[in-house]
C-alpha atoms as a PDB file:
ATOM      1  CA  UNK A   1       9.405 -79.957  33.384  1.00  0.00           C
ATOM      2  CA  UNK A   2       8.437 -82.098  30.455  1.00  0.00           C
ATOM      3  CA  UNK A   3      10.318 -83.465  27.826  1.00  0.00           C
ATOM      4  CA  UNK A   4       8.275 -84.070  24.804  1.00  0.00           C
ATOM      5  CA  UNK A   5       9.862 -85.808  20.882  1.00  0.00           C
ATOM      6  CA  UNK A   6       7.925 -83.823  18.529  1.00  0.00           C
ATOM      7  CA  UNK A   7       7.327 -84.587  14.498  1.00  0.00           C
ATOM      8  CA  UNK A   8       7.337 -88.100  16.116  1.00  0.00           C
ATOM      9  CA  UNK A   9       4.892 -90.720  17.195  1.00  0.00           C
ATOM     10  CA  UNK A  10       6.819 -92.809  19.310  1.00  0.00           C
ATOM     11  CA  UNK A  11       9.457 -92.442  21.818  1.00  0.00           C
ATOM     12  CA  UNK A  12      13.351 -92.192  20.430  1.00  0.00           C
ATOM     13  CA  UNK A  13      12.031 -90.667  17.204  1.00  0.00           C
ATOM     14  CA  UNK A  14      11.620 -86.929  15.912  1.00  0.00           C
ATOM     15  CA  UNK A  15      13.183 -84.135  18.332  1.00  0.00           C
ATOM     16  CA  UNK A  16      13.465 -83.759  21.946  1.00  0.00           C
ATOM     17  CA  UNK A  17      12.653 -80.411  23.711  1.00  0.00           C
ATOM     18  CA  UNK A  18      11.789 -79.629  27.176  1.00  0.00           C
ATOM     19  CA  UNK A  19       8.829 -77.837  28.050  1.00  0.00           C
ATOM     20  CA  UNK A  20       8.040 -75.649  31.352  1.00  0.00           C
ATOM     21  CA  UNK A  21       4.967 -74.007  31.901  1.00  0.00           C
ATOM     22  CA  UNK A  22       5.376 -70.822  34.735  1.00  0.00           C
ATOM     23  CA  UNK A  23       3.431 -68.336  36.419  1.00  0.00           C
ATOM     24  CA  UNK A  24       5.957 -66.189  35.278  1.00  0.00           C
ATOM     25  CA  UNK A  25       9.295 -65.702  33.684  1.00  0.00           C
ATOM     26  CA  UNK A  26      12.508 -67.177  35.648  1.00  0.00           C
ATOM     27  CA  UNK A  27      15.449 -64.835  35.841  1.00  0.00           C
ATOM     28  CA  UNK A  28      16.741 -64.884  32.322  1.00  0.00           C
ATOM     29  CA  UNK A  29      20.486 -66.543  33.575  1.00  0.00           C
ATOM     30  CA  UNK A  30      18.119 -69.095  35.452  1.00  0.00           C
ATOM     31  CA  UNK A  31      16.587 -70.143  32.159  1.00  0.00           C
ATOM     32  CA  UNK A  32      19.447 -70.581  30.077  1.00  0.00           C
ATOM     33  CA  UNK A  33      20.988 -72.286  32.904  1.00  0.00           C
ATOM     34  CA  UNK A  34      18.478 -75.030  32.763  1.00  0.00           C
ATOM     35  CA  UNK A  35      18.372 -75.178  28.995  1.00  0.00           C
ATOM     36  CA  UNK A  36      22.130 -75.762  29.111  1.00  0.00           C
ATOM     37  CA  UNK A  37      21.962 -78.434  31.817  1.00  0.00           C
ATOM     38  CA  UNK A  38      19.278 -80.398  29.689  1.00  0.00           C
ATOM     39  CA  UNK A  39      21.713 -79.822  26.567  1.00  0.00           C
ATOM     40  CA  UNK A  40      18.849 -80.417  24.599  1.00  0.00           C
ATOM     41  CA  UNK A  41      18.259 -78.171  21.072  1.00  0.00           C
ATOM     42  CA  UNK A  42      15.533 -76.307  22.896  1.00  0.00           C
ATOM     43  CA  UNK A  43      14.123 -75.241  26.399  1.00  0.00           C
ATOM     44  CA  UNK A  44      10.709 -73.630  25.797  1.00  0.00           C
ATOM     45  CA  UNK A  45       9.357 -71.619  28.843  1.00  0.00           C
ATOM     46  CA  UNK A  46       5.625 -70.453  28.402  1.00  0.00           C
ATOM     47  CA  UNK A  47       3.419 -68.091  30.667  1.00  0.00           C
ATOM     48  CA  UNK A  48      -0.067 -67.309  30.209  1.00  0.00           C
ATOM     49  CA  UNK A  49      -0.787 -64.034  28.896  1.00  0.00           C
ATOM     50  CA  UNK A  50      -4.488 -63.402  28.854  1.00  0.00           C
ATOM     51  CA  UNK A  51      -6.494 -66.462  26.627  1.00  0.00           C
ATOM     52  CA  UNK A  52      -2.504 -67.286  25.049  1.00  0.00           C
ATOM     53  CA  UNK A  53       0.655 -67.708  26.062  1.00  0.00           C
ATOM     54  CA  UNK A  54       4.196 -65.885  25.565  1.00  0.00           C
ATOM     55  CA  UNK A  55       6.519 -68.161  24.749  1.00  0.00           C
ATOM     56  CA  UNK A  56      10.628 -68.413  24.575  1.00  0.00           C
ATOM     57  CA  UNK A  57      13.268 -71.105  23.434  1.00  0.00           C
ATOM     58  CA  UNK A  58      16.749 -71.497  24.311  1.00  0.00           C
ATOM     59  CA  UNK A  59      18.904 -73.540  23.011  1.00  0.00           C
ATOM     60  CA  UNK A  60      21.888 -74.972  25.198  1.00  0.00           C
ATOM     61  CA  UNK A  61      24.041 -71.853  24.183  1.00  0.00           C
ATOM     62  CA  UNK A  62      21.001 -68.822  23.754  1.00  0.00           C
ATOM     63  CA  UNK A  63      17.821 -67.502  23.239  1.00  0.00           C
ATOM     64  CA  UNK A  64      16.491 -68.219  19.770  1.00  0.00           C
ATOM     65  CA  UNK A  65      13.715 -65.584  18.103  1.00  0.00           C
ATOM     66  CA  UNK A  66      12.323 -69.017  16.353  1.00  0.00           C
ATOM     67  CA  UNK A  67      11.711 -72.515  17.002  1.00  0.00           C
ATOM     68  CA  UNK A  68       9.110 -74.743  15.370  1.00  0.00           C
ATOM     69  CA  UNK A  69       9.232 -77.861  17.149  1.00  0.00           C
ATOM     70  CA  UNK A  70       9.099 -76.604  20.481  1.00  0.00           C
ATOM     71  CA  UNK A  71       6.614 -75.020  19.886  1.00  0.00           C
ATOM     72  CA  UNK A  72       4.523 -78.041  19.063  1.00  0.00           C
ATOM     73  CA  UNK A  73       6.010 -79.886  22.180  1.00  0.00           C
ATOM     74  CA  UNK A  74       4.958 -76.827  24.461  1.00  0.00           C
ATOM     75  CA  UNK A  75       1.210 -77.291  22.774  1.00  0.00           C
ATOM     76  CA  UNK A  76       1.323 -81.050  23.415  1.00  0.00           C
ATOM     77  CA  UNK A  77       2.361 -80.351  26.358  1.00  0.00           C
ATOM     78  CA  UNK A  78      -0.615 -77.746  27.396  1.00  0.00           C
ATOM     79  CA  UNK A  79      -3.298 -80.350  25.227  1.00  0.00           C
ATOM     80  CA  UNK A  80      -2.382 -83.205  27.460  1.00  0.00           C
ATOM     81  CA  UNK A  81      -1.354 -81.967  30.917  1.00  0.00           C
ATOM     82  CA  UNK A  82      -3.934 -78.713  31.006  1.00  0.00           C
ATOM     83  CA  UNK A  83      -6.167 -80.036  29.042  1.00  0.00           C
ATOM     84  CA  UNK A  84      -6.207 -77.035  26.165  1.00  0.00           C
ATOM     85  CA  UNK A  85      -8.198 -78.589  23.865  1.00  0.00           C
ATOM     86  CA  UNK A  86      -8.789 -75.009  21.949  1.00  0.00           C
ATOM     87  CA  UNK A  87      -6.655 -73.811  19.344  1.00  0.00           C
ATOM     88  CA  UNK A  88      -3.483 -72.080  21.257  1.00  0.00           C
ATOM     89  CA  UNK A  89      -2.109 -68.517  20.733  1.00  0.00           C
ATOM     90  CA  UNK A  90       1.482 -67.842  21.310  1.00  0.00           C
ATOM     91  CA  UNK A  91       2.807 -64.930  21.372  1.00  0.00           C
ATOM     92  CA  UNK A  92       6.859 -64.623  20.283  1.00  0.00           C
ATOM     93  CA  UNK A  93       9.667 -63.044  18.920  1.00  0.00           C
ATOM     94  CA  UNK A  94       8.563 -63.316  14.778  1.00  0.00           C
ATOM     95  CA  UNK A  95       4.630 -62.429  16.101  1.00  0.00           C
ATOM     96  CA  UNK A  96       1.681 -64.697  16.436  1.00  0.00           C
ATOM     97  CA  UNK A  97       2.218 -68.670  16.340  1.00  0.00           C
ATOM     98  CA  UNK A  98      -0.805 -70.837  16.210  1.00  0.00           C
ATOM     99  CA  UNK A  99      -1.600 -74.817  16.735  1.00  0.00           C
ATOM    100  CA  UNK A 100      -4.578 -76.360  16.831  1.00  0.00           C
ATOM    101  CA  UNK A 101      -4.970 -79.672  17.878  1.00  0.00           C
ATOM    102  CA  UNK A 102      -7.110 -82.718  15.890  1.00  0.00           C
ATOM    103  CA  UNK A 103      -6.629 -85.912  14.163  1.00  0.00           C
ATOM    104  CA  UNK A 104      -4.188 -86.983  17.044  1.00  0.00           C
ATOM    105  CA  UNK A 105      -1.867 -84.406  16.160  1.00  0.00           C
ATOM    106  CA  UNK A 106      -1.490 -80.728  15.999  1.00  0.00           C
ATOM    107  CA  UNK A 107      -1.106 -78.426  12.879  1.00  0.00           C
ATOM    108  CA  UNK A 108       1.333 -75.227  13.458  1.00  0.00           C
ATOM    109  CA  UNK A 109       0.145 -72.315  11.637  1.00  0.00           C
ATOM    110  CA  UNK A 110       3.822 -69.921  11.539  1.00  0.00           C
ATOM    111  CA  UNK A 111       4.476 -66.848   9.292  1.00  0.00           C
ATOM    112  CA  UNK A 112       5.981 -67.888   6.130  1.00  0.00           C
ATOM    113  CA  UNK A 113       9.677 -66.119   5.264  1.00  0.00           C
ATOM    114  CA  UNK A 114       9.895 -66.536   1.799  1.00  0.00           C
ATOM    115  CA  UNK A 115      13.554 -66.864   0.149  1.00  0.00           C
ATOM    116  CA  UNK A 116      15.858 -64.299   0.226  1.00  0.00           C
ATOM    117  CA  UNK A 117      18.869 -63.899  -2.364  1.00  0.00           C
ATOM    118  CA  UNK A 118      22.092 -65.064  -1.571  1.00  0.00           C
ATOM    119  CA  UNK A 119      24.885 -64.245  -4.953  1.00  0.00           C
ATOM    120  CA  UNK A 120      27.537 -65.808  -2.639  1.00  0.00           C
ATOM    121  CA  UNK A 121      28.128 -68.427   0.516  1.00  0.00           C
ATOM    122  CA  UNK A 122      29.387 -66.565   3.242  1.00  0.00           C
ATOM    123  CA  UNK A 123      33.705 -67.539   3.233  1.00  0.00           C
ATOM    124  CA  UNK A 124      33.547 -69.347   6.016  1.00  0.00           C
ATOM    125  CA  UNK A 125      31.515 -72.229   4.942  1.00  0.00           C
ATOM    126  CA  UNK A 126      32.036 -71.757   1.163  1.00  0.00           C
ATOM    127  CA  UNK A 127      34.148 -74.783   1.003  1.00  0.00           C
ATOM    128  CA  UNK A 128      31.881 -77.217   2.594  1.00  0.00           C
ATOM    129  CA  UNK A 129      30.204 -78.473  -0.874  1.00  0.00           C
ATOM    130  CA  UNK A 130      32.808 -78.066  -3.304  1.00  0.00           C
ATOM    131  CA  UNK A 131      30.947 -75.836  -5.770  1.00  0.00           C
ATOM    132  CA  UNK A 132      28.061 -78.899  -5.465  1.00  0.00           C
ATOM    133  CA  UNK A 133      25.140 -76.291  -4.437  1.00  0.00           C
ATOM    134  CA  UNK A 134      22.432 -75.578  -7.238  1.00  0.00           C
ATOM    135  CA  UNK A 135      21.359 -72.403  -5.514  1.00  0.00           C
ATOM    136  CA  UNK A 136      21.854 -70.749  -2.124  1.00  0.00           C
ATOM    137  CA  UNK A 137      19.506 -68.187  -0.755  1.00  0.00           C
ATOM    138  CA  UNK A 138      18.813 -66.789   3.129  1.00  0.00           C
ATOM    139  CA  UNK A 139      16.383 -65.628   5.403  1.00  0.00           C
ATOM    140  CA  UNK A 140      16.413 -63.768   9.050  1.00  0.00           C
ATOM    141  CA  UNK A 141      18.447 -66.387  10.709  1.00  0.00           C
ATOM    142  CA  UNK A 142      19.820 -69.374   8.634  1.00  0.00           C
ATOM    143  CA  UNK A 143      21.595 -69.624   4.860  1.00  0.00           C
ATOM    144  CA  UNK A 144      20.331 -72.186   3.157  1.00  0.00           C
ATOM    145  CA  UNK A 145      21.973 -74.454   0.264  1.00  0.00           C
ATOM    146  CA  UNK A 146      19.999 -76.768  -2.203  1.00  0.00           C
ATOM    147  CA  UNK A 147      21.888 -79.845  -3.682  1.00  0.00           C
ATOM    148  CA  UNK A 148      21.365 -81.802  -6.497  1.00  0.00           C
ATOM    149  CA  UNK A 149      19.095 -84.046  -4.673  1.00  0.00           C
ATOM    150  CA  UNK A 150      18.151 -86.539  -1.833  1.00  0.00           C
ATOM    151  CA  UNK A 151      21.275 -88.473  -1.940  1.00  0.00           C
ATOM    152  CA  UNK A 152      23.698 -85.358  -1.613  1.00  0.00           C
ATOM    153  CA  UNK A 153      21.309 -84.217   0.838  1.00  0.00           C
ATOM    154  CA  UNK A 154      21.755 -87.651   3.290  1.00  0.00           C
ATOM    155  CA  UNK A 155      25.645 -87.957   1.726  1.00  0.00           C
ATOM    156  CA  UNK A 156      26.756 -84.364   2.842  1.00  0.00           C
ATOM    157  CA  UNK A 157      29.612 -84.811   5.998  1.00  0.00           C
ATOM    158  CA  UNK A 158      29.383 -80.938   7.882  1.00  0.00           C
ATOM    159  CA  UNK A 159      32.503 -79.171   8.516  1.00  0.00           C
ATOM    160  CA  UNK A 160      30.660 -78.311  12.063  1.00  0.00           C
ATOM    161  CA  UNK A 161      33.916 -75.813  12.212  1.00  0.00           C
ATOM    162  CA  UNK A 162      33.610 -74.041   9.801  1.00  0.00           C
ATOM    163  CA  UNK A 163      29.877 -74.132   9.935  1.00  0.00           C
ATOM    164  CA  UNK A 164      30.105 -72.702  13.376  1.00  0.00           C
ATOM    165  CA  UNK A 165      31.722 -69.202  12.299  1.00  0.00           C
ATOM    166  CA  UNK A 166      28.469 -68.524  10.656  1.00  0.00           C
ATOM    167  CA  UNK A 167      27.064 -67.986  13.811  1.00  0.00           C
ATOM    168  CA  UNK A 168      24.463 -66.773  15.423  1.00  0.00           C
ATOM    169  CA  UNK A 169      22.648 -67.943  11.431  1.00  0.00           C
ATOM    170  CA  UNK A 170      22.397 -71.582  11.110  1.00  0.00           C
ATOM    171  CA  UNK A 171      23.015 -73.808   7.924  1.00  0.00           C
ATOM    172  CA  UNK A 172      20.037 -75.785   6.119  1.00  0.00           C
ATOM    173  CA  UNK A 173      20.382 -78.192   3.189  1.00  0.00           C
ATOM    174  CA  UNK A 174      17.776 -79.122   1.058  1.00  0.00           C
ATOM    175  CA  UNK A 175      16.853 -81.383  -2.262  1.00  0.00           C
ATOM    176  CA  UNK A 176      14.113 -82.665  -4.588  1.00  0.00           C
ATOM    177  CA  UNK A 177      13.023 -85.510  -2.377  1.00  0.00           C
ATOM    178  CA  UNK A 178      12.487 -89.316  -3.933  1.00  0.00           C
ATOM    179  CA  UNK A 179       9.046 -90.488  -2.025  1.00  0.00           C
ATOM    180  CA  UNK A 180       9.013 -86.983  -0.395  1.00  0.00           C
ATOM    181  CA  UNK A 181       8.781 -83.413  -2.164  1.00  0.00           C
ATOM    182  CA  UNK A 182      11.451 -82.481  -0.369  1.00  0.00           C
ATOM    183  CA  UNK A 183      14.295 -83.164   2.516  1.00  0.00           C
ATOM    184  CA  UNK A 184      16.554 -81.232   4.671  1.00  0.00           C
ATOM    185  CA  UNK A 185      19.087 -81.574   7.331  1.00  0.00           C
ATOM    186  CA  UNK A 186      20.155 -78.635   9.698  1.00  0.00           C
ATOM    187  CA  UNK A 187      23.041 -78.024  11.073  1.00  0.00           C
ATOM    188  CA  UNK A 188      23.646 -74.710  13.902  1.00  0.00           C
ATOM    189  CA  UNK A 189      26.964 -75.942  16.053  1.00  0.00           C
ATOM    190  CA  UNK A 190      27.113 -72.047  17.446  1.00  0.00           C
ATOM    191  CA  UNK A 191      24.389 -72.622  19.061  1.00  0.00           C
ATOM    192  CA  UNK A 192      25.493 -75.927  20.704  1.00  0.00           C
ATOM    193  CA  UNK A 193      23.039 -77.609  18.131  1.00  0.00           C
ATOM    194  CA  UNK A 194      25.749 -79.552  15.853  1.00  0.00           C
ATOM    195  CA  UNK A 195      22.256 -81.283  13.718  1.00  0.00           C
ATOM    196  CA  UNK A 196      19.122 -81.220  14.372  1.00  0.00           C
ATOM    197  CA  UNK A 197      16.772 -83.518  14.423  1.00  0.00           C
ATOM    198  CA  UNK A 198      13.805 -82.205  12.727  1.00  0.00           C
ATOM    199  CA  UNK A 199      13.546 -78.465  12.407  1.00  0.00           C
ATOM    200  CA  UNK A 200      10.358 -76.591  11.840  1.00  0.00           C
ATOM    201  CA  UNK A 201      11.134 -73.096  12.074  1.00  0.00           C
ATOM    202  CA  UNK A 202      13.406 -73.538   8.327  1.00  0.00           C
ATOM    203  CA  UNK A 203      10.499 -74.558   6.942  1.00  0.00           C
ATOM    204  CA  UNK A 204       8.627 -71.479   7.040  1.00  0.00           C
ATOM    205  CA  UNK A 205      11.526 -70.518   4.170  1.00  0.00           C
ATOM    206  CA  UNK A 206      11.632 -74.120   2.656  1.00  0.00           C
ATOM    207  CA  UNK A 207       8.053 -74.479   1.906  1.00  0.00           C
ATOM    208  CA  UNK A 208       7.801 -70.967   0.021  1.00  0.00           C
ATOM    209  CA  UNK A 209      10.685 -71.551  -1.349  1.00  0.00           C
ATOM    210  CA  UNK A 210       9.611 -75.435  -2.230  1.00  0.00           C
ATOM    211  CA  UNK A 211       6.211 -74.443  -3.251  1.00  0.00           C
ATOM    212  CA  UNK A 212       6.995 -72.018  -5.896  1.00  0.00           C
ATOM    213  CA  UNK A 213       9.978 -74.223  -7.771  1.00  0.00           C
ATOM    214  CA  UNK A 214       7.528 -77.534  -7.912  1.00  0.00           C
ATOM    215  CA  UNK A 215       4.198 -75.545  -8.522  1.00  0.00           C
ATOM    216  CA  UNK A 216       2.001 -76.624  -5.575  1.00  0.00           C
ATOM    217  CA  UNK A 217       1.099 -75.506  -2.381  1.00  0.00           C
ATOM    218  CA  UNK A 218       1.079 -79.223  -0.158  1.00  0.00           C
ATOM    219  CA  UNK A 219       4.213 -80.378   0.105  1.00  0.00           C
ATOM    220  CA  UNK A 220       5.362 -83.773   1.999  1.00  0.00           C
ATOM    221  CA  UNK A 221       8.862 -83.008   3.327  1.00  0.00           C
ATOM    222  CA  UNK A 222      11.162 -84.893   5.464  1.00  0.00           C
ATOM    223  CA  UNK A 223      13.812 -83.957   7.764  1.00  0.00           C
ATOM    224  CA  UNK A 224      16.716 -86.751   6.641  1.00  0.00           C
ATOM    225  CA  UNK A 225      18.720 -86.316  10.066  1.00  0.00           C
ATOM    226  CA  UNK A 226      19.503 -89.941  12.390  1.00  0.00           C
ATOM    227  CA  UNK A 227      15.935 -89.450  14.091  1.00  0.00           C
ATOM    228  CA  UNK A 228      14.377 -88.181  10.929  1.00  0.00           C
ATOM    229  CA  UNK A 229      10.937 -86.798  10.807  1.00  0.00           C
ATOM    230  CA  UNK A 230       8.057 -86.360   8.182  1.00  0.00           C
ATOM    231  CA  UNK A 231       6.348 -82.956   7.979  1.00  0.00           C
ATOM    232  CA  UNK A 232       2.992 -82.264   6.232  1.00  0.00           C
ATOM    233  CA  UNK A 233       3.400 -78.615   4.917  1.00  0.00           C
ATOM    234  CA  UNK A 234       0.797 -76.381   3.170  1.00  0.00           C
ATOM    235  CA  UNK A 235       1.563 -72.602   2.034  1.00  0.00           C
ATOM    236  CA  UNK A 236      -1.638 -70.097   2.676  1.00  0.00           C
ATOM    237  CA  UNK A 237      -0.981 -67.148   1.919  1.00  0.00           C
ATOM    238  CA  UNK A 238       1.491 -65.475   3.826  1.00  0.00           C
ATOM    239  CA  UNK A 239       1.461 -68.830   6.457  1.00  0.00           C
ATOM    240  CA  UNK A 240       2.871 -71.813   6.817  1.00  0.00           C
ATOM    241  CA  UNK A 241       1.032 -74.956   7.815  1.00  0.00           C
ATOM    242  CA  UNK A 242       2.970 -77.761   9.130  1.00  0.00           C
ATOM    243  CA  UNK A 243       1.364 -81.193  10.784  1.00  0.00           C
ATOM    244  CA  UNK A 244       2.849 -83.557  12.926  1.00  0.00           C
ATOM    245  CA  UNK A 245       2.564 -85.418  16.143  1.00  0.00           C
ATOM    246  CA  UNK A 246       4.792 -85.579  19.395  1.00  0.00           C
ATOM    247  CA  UNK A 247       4.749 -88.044  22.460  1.00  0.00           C
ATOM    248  CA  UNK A 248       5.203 -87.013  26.216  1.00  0.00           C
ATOM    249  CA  UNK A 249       8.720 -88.745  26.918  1.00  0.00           C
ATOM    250  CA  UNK A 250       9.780 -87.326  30.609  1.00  0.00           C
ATOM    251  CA  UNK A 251       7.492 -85.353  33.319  1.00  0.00           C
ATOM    252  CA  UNK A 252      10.655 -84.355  35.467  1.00  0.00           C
ATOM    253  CA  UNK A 253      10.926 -82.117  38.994  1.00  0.00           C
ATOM    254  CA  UNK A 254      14.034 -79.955  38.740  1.00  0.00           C
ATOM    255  CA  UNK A 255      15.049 -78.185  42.032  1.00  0.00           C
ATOM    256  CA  UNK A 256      16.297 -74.513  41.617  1.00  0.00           C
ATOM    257  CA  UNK A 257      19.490 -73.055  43.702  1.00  0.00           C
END
């Protein structure tokens, strides 16, 4: 087992997630097992399927249909340990994730889910900003809330709580960034993730959603959690492009019951 920081590049910077590359699938109670006993945001398990790989994440608590930055740790992982020096196929829960690996780092190609309306927060967490939002919208799994801007962003204190009744969706913030486009913080205590570090999987909604209110298609965000982590986005079409690095913290052996 490896445990890789990804969007980072150093140790102690971006987010952790542990990466195990199998033959085959572990029992399914085996697997969340060992997520929950690294109590990490993410376990990713891989297997090769053909020239790509089917991959899964659980978090400490589930299985997750979408994760973003273990996905580029299980990549860095294949790159440096089996040599994969190819772009990498993945196959998953939302379809067809794709890195490819250059320029020291690796760019994740994901499906982009634009914006959905939102008229209303849901009443559990619809006293968390004290009628502060500028707009809320949704997609599949998360709400999302955009504040005035960067400082309400790094300034917001989460009712974890209340935040946690919106489970299994997670919460996102977001504002107009000062020497970024944009920056975010994510919060999904349900899921034993009370922030995370840098998410990638809400910015398949935050860079469509990003894109079309500032009129351009790159987009430098950054992820304003205690680790923090810069993100180089593009929108093509109906993808998402998202750069960033990751360094190889842990090569572990766990023994199984």
């Amino acid at each position: 087992m490896y445990q890789v920081d990804a969007f980072a590049d150093r140790a102690f910077a971006g987010n952790p997630a542990a990466v195990l590359i199998l033959d085959d699938w572990l029992p399914e109670g085996v697997m969340q097992a060992i997520a929950s006993e690294n109590n990490l945001a993410e376990t990713a398990f891989a297997r090769p399927n053909g020239s790509s790989w089917d991959l899964r994440w659980f978090t400490p608590v589930h299985e997750v249909d979408f994760c973003g930055h273990a996905t580029l740790a299980t990549a860095h992982v294949l790159a440096t340990q089996w040599n994969i020096d190819r772009e990498m196929h993945f196959q998953t829960r939302v379809g067809d994730l794709l890195v490819r690996p250059g320029d020291g780092g690796y760019c994740l190609d994901l499906p982009s889910f634009p914006p959905e309306p939102l008229q209303e927060l849901p009443a559990a967490i619809a006293g968390c900003f004290g009628g502060r939002q500028v707009t809320c919208f949704r997609n599949f799994e998360n709400i999302f809330v955009e504040l005035a801007d960067e400082k309400a962003v790094r300034a917001f204190i989460p009712d974890l709580p209340a935040i946690s009744h919106i489970d299994p969706m997670g919460l996102a913030i977001t504002g107009k960034g000062e020497s970024h486009d944009f920056v975010s913080r994510y919060f999904a205590p349900g899921a034993g993730i009370p922030e995370d570090p840098v998410t990638g999987s809400i910015h398949a909604t935050l860079v469509p959603y990003w894109s079309k209110k500032l009129g351009q298609n790159r987009l430098s965000a950054f992820q304003a959690s205690a680790r923090g982590g810069h993100l180089a986005c593009r929108l093509v079409g109906d993808r998402v492009l998202i750069t960033g690095r990751a360094v190889t913290f842990m090569k572990a052996e766990i023994y199984l019951p």
